[in-house]
Protein backbone atom coordinates (compact mmCIF):
# COMPACT_ATOMS: atom_id res chain seq x y z
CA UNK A 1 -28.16 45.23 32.05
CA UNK A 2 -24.93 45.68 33.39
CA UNK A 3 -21.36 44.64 32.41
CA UNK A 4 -21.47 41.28 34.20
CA UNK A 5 -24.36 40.32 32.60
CA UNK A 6 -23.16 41.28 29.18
CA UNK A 7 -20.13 39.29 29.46
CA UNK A 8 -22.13 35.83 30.67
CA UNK A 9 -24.45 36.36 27.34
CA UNK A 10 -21.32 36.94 25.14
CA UNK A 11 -19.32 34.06 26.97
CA UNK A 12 -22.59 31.47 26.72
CA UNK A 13 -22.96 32.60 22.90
CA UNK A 14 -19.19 31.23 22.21
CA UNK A 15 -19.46 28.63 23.89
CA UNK A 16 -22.94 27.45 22.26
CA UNK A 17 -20.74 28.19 19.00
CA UNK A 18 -18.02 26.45 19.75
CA UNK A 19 -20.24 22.86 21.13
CA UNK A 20 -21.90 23.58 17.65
CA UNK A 21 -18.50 23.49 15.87
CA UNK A 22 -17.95 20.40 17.70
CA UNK A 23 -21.06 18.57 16.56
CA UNK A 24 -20.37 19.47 12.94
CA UNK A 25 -16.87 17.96 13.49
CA UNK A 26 -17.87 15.13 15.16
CA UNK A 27 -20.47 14.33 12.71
CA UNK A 28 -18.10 14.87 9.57
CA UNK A 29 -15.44 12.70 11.11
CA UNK A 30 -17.97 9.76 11.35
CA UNK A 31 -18.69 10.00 7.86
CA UNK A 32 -15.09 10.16 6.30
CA UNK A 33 -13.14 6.95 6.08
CA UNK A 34 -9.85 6.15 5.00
CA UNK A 35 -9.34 5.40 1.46
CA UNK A 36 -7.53 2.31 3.05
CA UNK A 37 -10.51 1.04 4.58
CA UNK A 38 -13.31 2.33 1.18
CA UNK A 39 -10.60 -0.14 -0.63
CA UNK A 40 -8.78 -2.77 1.69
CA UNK A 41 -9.03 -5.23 -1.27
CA UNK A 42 -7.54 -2.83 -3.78
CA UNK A 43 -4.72 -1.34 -2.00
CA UNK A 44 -4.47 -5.09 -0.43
CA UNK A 45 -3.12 -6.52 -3.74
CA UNK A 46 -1.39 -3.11 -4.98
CA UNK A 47 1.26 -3.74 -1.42
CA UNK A 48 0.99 -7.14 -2.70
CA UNK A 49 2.30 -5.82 -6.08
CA UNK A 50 4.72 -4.05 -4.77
CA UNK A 51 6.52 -5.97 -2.43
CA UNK A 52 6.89 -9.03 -4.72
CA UNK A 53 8.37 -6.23 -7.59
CA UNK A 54 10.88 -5.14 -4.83
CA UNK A 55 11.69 -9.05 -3.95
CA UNK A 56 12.12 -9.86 -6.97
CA UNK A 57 14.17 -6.48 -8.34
CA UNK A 58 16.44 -7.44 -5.27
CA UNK A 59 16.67 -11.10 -6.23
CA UNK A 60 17.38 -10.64 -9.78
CA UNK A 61 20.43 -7.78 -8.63
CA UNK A 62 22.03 -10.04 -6.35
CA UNK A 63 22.14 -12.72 -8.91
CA UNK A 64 23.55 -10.46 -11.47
CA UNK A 65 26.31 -9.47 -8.82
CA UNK A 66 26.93 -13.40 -8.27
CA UNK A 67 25.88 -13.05 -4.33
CA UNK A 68 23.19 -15.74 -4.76
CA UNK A 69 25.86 -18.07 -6.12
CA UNK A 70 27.47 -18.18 -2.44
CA UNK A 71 26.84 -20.57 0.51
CA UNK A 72 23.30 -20.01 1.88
CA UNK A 73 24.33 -20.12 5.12
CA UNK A 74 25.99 -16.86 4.82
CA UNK A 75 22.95 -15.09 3.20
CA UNK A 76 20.70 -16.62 6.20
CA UNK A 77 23.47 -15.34 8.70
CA UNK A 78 23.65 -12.15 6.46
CA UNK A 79 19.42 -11.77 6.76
CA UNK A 80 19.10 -12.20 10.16
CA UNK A 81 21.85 -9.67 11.05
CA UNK A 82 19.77 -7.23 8.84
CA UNK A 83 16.95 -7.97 10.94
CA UNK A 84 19.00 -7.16 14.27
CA UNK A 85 19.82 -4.02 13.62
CA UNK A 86 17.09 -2.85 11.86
CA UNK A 87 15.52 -4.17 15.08
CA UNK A 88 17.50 -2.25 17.41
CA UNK A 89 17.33 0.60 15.09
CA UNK A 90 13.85 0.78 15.67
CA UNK A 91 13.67 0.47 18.95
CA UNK A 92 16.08 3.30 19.56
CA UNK A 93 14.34 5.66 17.39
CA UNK A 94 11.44 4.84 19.06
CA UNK A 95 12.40 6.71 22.57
């Protein structure tokens, strides 16, 4: 055999180990899910949980600093200008 040779039997032998790396990782990723989607009713409700501790945390602060007690025009006005620049925020960091 000469060198040539050699090298096209070591180069095929990678390269049959590396497609068979590939089918084991193809495989394995077809069988793994996320946790999100073995549970979507469990972590469903725990977000739920969450968010309405948060709105509710928030709610009960701003009425202990009296900022409910205002106008609610000014805490729509206030909301939506949160919105806007988280909006543009966003957007920026996005680029």
């Amino acid at each position: 055999m000469n060198q040539q040779q050699e090298n096209k039997i070591n180069l095929d032998v990678l390269e049959h180990v590396e497609n068979l790396s590939n089918q084991v990782n193809k495989l394995m990723a077809s069988r793994t899910e996320s946790v999100f989607k073995r549970y979507p009713v469990t972590f469903g409700i725990l977000i739920l949980l969450g968010a309405i501790a948060v709105h509710e945390g928030l709610k009960g602060l701003l009425k202990d600093l009296g900022l409910l007690d205002i106008n609610p025009w000014y805490l729509i006005i206030a909301g939506l200008l949160i919105l806007t620049i988280t909006g543009t925020l966003y957007k920026k960091l996005e680029k």
